[in-house]
N, C-alpha and C. Protein backbone atom coordinates (compact mmCIF):
# COMPACT_ATOMS: atom_id res chain seq x y z
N UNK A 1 73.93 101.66 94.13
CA UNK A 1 74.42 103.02 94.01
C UNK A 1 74.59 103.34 92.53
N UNK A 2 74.04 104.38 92.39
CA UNK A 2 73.98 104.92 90.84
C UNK A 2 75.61 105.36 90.45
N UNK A 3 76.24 104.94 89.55
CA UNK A 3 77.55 106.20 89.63
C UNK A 3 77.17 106.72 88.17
N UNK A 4 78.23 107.69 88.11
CA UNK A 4 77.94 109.06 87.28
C UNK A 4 79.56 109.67 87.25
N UNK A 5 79.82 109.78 85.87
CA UNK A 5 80.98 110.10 85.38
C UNK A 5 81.76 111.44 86.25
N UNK A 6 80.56 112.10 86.67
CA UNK A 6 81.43 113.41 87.25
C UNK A 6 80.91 113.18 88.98
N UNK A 7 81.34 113.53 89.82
CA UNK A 7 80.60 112.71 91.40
C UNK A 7 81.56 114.41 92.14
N UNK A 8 80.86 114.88 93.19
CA UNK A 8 81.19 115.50 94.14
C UNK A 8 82.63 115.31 95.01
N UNK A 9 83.64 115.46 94.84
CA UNK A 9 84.62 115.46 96.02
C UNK A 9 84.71 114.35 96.70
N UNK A 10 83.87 114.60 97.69
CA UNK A 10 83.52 113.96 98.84
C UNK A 10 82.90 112.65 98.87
N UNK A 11 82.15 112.58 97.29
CA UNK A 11 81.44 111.42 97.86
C UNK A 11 82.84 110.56 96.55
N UNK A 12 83.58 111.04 95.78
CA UNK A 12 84.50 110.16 94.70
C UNK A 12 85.94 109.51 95.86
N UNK A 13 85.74 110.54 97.20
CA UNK A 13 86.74 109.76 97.93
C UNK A 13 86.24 108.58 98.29
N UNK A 14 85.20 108.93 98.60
CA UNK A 14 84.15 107.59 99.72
C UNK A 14 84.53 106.56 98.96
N UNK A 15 84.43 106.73 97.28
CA UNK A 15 84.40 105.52 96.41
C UNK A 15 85.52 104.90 96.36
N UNK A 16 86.47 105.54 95.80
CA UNK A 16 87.62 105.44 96.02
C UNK A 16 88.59 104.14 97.19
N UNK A 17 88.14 105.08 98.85
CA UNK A 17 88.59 104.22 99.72
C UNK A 17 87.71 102.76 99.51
N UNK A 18 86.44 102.39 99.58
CA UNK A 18 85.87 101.53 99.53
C UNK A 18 86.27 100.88 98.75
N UNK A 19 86.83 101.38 97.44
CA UNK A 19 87.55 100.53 96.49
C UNK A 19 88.66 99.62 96.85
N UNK A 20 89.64 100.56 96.75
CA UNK A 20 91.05 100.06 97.43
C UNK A 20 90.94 99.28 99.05
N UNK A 21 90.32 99.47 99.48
CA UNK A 21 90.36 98.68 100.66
C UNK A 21 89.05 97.36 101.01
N UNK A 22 88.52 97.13 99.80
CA UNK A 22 87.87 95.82 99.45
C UNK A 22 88.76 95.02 98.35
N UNK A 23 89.00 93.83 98.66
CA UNK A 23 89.45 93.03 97.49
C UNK A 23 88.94 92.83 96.50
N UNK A 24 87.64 93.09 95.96
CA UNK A 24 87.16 93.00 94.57
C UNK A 24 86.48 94.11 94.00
N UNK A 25 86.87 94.39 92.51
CA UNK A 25 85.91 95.63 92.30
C UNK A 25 84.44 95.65 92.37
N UNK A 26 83.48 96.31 92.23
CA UNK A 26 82.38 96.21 91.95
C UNK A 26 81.74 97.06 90.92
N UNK A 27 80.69 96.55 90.06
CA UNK A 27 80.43 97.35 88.88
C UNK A 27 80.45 98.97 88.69
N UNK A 28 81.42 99.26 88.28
CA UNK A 28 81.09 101.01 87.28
C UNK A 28 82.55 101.54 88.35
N UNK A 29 83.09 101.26 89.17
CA UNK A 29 83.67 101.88 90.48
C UNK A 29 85.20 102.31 89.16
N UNK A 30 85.62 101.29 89.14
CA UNK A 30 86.64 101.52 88.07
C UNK A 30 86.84 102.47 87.04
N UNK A 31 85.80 102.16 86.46
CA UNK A 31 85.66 103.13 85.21
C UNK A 31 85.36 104.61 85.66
N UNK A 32 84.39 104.89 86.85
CA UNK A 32 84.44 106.32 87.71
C UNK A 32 85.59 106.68 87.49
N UNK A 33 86.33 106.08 88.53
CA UNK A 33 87.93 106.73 88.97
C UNK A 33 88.53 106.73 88.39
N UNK A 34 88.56 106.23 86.66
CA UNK A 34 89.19 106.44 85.87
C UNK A 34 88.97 107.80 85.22
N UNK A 35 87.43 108.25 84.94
CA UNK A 35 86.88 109.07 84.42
C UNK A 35 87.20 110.22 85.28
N UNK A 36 87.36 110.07 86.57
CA UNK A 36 87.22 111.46 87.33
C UNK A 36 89.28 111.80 87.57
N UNK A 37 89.75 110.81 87.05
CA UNK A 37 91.03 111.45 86.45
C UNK A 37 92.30 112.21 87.25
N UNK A 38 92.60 113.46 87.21
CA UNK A 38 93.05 114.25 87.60
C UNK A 38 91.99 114.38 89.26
N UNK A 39 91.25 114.11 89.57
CA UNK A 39 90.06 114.31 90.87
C UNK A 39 90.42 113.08 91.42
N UNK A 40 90.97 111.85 90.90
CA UNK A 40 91.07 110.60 91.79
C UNK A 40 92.58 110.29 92.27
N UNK A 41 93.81 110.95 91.22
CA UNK A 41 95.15 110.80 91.75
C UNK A 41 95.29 110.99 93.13
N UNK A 42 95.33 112.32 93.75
CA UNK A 42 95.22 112.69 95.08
C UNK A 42 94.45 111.66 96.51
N UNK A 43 93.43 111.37 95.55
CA UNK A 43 92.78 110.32 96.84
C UNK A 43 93.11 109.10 96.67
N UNK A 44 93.70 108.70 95.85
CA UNK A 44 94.58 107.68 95.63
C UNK A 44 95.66 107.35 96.63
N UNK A 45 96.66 108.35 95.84
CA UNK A 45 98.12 108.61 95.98
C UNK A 45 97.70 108.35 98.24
N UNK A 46 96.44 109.28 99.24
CA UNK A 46 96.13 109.33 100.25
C UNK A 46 96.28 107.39 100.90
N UNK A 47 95.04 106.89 100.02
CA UNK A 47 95.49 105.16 99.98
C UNK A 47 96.48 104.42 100.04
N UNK A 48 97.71 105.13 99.50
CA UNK A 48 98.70 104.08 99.24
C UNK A 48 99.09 103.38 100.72
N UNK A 49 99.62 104.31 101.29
CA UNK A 49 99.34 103.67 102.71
C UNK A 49 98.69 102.74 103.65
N UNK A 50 97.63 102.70 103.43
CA UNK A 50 96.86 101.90 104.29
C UNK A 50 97.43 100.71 104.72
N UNK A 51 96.49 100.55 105.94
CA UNK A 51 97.24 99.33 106.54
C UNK A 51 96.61 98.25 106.32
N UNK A 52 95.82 97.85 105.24
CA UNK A 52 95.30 96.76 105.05
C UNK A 52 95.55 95.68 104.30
N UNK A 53 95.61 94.56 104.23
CA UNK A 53 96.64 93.45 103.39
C UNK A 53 95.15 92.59 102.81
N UNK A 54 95.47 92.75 101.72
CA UNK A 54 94.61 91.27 100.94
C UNK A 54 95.44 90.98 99.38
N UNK A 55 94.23 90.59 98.32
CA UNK A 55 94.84 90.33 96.85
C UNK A 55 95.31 91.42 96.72
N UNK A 56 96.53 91.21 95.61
CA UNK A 56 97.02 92.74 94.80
C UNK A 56 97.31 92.26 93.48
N UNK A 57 96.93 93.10 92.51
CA UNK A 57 98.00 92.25 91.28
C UNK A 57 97.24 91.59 90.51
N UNK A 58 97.55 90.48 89.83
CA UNK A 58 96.76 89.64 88.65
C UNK A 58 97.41 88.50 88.66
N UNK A 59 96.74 87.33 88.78
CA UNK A 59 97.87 86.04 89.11
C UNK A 59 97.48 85.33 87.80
N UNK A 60 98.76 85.10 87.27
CA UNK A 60 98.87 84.24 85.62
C UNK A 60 98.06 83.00 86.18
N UNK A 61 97.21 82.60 85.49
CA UNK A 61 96.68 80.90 85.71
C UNK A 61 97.45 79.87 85.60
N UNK A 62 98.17 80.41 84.34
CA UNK A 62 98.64 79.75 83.02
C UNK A 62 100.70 79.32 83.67
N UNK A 63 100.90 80.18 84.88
CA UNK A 63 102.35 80.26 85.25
C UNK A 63 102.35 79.49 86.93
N UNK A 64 102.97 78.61 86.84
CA UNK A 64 103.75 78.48 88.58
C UNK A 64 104.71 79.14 89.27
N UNK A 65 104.75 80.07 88.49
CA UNK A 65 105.90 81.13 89.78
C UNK A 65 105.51 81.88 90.95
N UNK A 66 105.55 82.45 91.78
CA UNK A 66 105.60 82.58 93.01
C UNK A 66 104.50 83.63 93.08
N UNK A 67 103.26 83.46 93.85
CA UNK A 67 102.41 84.43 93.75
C UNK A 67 102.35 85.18 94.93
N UNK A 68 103.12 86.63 94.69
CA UNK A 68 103.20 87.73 95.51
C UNK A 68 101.79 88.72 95.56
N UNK A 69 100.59 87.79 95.60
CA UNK A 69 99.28 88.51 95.33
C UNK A 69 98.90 89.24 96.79
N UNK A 70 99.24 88.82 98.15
CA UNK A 70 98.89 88.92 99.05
C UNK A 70 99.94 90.19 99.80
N UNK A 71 99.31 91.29 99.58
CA UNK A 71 99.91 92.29 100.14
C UNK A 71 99.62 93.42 100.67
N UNK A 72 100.17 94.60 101.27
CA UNK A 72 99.14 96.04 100.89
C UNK A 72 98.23 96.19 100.39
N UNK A 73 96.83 96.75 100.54
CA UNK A 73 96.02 97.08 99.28
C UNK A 73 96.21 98.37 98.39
N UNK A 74 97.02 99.17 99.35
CA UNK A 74 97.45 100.48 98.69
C UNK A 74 97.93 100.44 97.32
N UNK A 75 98.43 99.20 96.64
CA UNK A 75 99.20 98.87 95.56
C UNK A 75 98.00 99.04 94.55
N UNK A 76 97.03 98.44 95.43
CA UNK A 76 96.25 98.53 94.03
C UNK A 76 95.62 100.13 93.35
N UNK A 77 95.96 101.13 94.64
CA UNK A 77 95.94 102.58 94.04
C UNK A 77 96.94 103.39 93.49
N UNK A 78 97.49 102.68 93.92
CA UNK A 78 99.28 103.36 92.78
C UNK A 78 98.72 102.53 91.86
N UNK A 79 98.19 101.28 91.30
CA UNK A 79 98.46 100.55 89.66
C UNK A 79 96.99 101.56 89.49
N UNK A 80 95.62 102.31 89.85
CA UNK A 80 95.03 103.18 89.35
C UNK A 80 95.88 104.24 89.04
N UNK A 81 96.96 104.82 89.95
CA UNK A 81 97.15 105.94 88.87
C UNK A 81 98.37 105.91 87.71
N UNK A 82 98.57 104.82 87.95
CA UNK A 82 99.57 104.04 86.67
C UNK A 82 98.13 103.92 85.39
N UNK A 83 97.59 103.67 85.60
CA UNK A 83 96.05 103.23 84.54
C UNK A 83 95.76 104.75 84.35
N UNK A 84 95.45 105.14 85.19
CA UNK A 84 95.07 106.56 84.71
C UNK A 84 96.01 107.49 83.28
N UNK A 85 97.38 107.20 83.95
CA UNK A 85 98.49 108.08 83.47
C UNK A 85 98.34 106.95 82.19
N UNK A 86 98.34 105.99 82.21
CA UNK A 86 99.02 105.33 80.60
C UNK A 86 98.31 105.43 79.54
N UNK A 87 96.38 105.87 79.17
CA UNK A 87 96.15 105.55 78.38
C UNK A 87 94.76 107.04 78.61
N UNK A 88 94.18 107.25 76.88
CA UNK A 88 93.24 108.24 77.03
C UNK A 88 91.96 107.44 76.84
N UNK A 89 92.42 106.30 76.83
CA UNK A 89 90.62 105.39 77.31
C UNK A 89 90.15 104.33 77.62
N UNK A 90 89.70 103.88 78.59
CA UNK A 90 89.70 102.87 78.93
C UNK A 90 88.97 101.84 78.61
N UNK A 91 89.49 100.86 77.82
CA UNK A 91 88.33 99.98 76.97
C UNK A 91 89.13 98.66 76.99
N UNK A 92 88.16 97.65 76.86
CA UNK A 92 88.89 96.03 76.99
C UNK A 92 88.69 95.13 78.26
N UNK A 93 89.55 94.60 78.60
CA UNK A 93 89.56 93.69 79.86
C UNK A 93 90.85 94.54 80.50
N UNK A 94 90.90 94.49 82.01
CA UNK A 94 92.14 94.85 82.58
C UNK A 94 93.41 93.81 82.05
N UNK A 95 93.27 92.84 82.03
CA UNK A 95 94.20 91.43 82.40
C UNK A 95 93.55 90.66 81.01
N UNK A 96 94.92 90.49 80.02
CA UNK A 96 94.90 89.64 79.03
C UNK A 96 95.86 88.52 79.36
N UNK A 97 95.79 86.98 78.80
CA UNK A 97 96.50 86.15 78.57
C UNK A 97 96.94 86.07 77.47
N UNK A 98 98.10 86.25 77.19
CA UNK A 98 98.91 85.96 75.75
C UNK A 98 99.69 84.76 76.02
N UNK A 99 99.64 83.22 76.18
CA UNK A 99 100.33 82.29 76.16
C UNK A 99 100.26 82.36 77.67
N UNK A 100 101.56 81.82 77.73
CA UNK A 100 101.47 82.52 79.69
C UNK A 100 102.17 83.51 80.12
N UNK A 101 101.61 84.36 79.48
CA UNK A 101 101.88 85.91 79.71
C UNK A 101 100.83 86.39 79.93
N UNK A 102 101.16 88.01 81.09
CA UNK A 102 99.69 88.65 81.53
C UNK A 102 100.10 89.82 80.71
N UNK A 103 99.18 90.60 80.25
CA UNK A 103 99.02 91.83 79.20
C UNK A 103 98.15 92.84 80.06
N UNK A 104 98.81 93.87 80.76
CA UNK A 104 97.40 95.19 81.05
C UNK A 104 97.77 96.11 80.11
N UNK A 105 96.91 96.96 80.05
CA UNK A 105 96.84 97.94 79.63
C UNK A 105 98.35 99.37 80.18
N UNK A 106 98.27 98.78 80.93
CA UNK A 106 99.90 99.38 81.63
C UNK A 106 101.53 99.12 80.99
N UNK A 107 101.98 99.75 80.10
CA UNK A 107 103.09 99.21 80.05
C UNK A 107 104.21 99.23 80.87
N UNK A 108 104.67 98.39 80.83
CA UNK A 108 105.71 98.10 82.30
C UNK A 108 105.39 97.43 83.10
N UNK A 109 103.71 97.09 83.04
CA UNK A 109 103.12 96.42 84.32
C UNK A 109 102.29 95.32 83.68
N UNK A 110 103.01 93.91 84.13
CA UNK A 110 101.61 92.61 84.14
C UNK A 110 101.51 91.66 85.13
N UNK A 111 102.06 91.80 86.37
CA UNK A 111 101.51 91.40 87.30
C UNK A 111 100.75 92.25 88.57
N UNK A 112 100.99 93.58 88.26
CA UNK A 112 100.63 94.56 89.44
C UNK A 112 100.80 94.16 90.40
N UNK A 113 102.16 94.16 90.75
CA UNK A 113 102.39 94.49 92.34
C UNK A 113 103.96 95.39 91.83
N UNK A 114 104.42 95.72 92.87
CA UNK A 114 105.40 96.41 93.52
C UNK A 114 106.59 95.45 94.57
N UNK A 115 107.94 95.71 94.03
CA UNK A 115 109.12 95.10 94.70
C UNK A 115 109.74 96.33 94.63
N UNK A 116 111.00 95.70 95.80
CA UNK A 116 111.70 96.48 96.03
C UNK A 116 113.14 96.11 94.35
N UNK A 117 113.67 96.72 93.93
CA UNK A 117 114.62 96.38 92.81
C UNK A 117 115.27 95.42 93.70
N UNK A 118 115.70 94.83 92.48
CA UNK A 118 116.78 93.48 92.74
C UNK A 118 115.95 92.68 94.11
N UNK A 119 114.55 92.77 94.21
CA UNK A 119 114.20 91.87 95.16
C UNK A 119 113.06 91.48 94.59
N UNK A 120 112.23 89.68 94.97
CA UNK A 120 110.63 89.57 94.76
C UNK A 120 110.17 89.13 96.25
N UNK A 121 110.44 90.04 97.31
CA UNK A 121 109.54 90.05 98.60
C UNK A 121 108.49 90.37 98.34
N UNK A 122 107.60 90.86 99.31
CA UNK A 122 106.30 91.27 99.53
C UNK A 122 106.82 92.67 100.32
N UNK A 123 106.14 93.93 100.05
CA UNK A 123 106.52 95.29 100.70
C UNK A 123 105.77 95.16 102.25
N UNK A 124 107.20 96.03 102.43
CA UNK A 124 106.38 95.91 104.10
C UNK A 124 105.55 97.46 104.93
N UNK A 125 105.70 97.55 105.46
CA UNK A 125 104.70 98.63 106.12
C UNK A 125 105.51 99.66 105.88
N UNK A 126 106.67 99.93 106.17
CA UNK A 126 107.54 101.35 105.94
C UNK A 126 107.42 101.14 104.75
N UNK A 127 107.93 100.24 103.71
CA UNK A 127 107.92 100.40 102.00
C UNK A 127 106.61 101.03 101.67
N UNK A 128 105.52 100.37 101.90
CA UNK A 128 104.20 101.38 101.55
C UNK A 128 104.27 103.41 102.26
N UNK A 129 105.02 103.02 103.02
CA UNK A 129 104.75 104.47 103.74
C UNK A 129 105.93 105.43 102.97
N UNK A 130 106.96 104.47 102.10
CA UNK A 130 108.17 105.11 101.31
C UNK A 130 107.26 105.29 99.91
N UNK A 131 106.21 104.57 99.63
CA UNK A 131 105.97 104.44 98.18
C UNK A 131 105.19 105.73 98.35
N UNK A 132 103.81 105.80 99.40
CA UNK A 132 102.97 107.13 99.14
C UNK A 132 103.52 108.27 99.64
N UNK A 133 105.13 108.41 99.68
CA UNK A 133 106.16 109.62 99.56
C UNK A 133 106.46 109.83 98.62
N UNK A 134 106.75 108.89 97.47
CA UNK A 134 107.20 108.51 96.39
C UNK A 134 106.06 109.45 95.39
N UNK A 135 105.05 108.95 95.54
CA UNK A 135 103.71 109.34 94.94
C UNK A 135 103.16 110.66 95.06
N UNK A 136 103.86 110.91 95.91
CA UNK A 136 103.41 112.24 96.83
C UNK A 136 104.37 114.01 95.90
N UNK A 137 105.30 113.03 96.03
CA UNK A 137 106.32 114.04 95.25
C UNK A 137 105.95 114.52 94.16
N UNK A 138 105.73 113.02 93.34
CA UNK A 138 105.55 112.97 91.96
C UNK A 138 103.93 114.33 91.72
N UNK A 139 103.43 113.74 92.61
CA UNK A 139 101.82 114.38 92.16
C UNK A 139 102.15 116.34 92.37
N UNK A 140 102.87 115.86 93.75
CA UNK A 140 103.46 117.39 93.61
C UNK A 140 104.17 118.82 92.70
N UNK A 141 104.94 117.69 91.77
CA UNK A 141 105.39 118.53 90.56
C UNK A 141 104.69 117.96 89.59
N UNK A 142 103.65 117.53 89.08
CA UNK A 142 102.36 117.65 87.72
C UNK A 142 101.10 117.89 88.20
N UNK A 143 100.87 118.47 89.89
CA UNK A 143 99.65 118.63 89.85
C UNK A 143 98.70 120.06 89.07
N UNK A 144 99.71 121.01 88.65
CA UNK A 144 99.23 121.90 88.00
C UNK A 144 99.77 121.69 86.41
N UNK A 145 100.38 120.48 85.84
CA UNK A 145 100.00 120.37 84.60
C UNK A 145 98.85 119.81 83.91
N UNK A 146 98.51 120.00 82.85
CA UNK A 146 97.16 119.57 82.08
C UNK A 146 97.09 118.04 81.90
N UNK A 147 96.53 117.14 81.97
CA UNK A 147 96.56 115.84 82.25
C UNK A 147 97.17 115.09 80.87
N UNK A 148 97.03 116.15 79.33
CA UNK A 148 97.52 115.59 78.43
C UNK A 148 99.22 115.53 78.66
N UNK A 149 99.46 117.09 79.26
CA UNK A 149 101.29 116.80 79.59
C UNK A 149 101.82 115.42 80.23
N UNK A 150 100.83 115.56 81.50
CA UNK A 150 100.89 114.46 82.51
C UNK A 150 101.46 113.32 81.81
N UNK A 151 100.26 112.96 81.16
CA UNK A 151 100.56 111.35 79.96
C UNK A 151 101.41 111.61 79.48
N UNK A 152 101.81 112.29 78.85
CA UNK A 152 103.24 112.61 77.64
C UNK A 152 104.23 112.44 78.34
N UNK A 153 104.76 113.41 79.43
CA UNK A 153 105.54 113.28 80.42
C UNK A 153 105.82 111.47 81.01
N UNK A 154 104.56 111.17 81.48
CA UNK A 154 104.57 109.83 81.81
C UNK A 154 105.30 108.90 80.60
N UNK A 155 104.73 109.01 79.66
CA UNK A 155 105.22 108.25 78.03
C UNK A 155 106.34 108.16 77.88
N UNK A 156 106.85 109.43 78.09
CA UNK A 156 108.44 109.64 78.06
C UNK A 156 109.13 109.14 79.02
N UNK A 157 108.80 108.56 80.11
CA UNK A 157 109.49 107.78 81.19
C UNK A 157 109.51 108.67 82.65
N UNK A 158 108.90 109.72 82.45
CA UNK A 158 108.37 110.53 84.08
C UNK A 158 107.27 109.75 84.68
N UNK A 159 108.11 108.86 85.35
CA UNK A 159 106.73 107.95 86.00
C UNK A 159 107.27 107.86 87.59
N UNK A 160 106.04 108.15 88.17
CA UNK A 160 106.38 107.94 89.85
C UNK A 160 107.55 107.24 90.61
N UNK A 161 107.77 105.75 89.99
CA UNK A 161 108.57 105.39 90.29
C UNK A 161 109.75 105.21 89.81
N UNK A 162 110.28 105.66 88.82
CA UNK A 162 110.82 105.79 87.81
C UNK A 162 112.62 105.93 88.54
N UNK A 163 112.55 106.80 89.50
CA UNK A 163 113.88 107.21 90.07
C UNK A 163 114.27 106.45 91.43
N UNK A 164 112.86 105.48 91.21
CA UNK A 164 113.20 104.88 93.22
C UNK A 164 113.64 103.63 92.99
N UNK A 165 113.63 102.62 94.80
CA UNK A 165 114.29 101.72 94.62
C UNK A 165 113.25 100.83 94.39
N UNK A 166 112.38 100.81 93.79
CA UNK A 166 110.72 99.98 93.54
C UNK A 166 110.75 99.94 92.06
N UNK A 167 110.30 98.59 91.61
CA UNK A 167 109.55 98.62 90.66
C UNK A 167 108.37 98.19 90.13
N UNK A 168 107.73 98.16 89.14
CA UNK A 168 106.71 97.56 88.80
C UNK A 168 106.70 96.17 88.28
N UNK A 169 106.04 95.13 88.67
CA UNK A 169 106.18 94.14 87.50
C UNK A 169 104.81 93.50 86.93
């Protein structure tokens, strides 16, 4: 499949779901849905939900602590529009090692997944169905700002989850 920075609606959802609901990326898919921006939040934010469980996240090599990789896949479309919102370009590796530390491009985020505060469970089926409420809101009051506010806003600490009982780690 050819992709192409700007894609039809219809066919950037197709990509989209196929994304999030396969465990591995496949070439150019990423960088699309990064590019199509403000066009991929919404079909995103639709994902978070899903009922499908595999990898989530980025597992340190380098660390033995408890790997909460196996979860929702929806997570991995909330950490796209965390990627989207944090940066105006996407260049590098997702996942750096600094010692045994993980580095994304996300600040706030180097393991990509989602807990509940003051907990390191694994989210369960209502928590995903609380998070793409969560997401839902948020998209609701910036969907008619300009995507540079968006980021700024975001920068400044207006971030989806920002007010809930979830965080990023």
């Amino acid at each position: 499949m050819l992709l192409s920075c700007s894609c039809r609606s219809q066919d950037l959802s197709k990509i989209i779901h196929e994304f999030t609901t396969r465990e591995n990326d496949f070439p150019g898919v990423l960088r699309l849905i990064y590019e199509n921006d403000t066009k991929s939040i919404p079909l995103l934010i639709d994902l978070i939900d899903i009922d499908k469980k595999g990898h989530i996240g980025f597992v340190n090599k380098f660390s033995s602590q408890l790997d909460l990789s196996t979860n929702y896949l929806g997570v991995n479309s909330a950490f796209m529009i965390e990627l989207i919102l944090s940066t105006k370009e996407l260049k590098g590796p997702l996942i750096e090692y600094e010692g045994t530390s993980i580095k994304t491009p996300v600040e706030g985020i180097s393991l990509g997944i989602i807990v509940k505060k003051n907990s390191s469970q694994s989210l369960s089926r209502d928590d995903m169905i609380e998070l793409k409420g969560i997401y839902n809101e948020w998209w609701e009051r910036k969907r008619n700002d300009s995507l540079e506010i968006i980021r700024s806003t975001w920068q400044s600490g207006d971030r989806p989850l920002a007010d809930s009982g979830f965080v990023w780690r």
